[in-house]
N, C-alpha and C. Protein backbone atom coordinates (compact mmCIF):
# COMPACT_ATOMS: atom_id res chain seq x y z
N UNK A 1 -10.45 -12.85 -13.37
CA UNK A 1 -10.49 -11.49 -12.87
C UNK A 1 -9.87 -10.58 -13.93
N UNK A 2 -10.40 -9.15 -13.86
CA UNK A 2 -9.94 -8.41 -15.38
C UNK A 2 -8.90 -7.82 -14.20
N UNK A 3 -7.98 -7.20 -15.20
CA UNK A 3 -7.14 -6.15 -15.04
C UNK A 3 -7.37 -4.80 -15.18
N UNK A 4 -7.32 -3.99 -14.07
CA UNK A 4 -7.54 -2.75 -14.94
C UNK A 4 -6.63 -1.43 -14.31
N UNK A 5 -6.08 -0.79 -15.28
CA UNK A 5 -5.20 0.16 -15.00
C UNK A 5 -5.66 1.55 -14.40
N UNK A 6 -5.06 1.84 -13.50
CA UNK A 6 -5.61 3.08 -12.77
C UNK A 6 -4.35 3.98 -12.24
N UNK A 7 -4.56 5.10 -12.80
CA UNK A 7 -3.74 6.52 -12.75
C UNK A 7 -4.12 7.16 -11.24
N UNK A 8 -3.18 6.90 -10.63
CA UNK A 8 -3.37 7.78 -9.22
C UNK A 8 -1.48 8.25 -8.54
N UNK A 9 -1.84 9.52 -7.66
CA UNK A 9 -0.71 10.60 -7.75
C UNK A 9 0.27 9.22 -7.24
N UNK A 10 1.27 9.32 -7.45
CA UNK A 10 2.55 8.75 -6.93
C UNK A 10 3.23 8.68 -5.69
N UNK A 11 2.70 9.32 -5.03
CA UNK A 11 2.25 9.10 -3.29
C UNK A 11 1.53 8.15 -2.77
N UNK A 12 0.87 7.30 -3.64
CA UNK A 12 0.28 6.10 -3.21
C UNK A 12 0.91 4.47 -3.66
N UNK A 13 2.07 4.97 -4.26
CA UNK A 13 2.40 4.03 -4.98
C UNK A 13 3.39 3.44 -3.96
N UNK A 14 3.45 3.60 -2.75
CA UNK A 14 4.12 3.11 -1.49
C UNK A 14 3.29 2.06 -0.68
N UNK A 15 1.90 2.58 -0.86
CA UNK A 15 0.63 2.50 -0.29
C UNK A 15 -0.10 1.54 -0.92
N UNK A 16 0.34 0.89 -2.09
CA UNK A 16 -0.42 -0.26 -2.97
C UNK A 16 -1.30 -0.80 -2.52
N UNK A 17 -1.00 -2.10 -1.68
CA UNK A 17 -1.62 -2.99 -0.80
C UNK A 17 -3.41 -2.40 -0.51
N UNK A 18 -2.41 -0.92 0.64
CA UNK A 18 -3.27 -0.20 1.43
C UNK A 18 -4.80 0.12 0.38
N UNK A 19 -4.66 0.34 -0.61
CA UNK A 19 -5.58 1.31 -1.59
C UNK A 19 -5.80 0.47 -2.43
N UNK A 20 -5.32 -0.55 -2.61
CA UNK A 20 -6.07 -2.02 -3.18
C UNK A 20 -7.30 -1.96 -1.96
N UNK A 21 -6.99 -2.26 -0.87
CA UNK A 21 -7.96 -2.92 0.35
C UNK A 21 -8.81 -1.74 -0.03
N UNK A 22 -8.61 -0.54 0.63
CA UNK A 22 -9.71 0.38 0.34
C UNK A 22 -10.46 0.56 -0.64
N UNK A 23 -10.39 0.29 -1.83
CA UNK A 23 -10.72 -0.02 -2.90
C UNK A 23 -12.15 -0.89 -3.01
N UNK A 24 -11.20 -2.28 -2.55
CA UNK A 24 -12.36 -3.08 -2.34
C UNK A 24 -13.01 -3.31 -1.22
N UNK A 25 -12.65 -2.66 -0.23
CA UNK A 25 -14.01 -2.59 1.19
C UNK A 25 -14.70 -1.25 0.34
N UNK A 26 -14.77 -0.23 0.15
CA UNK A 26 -15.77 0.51 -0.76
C UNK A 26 -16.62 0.02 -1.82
N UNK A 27 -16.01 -0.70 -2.55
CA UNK A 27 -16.91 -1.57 -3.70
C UNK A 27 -17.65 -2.55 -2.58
N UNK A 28 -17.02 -3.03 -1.62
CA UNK A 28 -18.02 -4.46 -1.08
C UNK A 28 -19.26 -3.70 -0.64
N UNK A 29 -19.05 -2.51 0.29
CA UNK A 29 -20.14 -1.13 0.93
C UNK A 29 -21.29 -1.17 0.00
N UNK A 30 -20.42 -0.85 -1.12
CA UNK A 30 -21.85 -0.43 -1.80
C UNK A 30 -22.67 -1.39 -2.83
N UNK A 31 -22.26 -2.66 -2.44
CA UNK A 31 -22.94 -3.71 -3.15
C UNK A 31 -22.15 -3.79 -4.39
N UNK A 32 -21.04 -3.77 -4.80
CA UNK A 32 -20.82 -3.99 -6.10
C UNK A 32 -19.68 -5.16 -6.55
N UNK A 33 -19.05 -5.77 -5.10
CA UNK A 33 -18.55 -7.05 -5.35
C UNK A 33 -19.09 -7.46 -3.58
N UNK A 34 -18.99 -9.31 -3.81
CA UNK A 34 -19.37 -9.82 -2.55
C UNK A 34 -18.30 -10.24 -1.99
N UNK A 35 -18.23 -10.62 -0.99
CA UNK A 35 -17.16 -10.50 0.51
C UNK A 35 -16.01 -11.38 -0.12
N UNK A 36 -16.31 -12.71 -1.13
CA UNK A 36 -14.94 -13.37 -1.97
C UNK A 36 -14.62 -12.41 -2.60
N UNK A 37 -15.24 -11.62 -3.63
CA UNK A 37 -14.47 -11.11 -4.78
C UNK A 37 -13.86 -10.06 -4.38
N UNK A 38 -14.20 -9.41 -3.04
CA UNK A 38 -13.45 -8.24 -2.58
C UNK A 38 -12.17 -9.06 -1.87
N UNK A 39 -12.13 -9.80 -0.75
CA UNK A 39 -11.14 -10.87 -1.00
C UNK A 39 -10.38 -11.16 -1.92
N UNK A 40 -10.37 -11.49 -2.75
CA UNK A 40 -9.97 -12.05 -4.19
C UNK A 40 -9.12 -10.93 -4.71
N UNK A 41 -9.67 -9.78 -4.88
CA UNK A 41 -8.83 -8.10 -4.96
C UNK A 41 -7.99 -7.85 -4.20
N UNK A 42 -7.47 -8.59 -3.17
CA UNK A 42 -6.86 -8.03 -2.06
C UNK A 42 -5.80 -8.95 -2.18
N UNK A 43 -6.03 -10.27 -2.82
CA UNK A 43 -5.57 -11.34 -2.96
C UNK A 43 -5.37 -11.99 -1.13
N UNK A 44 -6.20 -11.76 -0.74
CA UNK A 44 -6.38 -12.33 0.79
C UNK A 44 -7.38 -13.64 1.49
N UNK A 45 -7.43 -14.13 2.17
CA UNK A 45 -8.27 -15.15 2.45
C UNK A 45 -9.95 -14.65 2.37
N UNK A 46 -10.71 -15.04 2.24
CA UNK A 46 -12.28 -14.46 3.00
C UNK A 46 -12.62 -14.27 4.33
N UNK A 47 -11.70 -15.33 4.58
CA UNK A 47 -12.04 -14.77 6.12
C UNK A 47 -11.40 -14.31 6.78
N UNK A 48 -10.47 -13.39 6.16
CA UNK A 48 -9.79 -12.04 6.55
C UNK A 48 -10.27 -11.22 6.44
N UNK A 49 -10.96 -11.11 5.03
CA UNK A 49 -11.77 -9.95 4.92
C UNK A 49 -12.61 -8.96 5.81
N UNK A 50 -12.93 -9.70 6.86
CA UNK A 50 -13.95 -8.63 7.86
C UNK A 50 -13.16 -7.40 8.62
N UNK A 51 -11.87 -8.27 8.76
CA UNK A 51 -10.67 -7.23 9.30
C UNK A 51 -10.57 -6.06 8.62
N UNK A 52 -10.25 -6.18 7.20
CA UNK A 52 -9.85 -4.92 6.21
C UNK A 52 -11.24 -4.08 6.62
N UNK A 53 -12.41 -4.71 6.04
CA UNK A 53 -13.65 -3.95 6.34
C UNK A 53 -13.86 -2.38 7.78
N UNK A 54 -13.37 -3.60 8.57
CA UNK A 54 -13.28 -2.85 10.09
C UNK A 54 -12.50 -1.63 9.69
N UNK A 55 -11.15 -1.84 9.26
CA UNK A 55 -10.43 -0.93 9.17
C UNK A 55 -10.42 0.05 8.45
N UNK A 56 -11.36 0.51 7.40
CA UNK A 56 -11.92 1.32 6.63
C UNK A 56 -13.36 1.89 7.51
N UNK A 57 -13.87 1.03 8.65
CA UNK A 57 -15.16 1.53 9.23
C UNK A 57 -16.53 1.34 7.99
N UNK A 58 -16.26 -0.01 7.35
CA UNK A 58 -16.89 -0.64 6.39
C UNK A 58 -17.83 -1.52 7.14
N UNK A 59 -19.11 -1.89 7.77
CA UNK A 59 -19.65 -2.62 7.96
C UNK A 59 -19.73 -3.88 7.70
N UNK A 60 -19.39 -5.05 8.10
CA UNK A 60 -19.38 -6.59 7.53
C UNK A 60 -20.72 -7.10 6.98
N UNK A 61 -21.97 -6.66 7.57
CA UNK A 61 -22.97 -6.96 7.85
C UNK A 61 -23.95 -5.84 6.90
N UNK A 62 -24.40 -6.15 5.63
CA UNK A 62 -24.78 -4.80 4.97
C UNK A 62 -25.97 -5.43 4.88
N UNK A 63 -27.14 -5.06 6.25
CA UNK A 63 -28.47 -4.88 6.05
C UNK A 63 -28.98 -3.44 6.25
N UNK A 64 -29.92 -3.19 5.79
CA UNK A 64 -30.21 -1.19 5.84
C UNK A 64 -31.63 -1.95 6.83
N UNK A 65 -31.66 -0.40 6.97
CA UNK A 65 -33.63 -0.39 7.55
C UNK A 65 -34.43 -0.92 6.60
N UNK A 66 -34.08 -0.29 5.62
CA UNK A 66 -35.22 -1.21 4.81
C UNK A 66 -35.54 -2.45 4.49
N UNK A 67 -34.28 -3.06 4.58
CA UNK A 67 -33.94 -4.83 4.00
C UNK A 67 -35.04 -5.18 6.00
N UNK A 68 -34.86 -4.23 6.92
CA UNK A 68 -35.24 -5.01 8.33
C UNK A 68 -36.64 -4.57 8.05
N UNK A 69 -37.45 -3.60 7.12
CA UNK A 69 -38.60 -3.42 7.40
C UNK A 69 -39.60 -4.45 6.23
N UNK A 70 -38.57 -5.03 5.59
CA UNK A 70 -39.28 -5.43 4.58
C UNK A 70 -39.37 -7.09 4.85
N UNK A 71 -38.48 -7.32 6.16
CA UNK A 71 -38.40 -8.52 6.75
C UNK A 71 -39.60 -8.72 7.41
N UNK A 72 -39.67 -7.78 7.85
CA UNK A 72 -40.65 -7.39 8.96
C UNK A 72 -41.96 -8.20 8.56
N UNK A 73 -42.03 -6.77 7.32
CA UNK A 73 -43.49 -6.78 6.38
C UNK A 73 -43.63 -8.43 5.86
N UNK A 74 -42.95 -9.23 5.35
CA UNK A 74 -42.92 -10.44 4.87
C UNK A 74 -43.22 -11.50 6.20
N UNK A 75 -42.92 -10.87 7.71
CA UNK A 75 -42.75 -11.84 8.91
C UNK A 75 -44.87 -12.08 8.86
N UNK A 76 -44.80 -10.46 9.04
CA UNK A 76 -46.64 -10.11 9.44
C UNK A 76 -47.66 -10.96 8.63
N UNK A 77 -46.93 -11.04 7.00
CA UNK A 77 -47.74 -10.84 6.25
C UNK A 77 -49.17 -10.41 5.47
């Protein structure tokens, strides 16, 4: 895992943990790490992870309409 340094106001620096998690339930949202590696950022189990999710109002479950219409389209063929 890289390291990477990030400049934010000093009001959060109480809040670590907290804005780690948020951090990575936003990256998991938008597809850019999967449910371990956002885990892994948090330094937490995986299958804790759904909790943090919740608590940001992060969806566990990231299918769109489209991923269901394209299921669909592939069911009909």
């Amino acid at each position: 895992m890289t390291t990477i340094t990030l400049h934010v106001p000093d009001a959060l620096e109480e809040a670590h943990d907290e804005t780690v998690r948020l951090i990575a339930a936003k990256l998991y949202e938008a597809g850019k790490l999967s449910l371990g590696q956002a885990a892994e950022m948090c330094d937490i189990d995986k299958a804790d992870f759904p909790a943090v999710l919740n608590s940001f109002g992060v969806n566990y479950i990231q299918y769109t309409y489209e991923d269901v219409m394209a299921d669909v389209a592939r069911i009909n063929g």
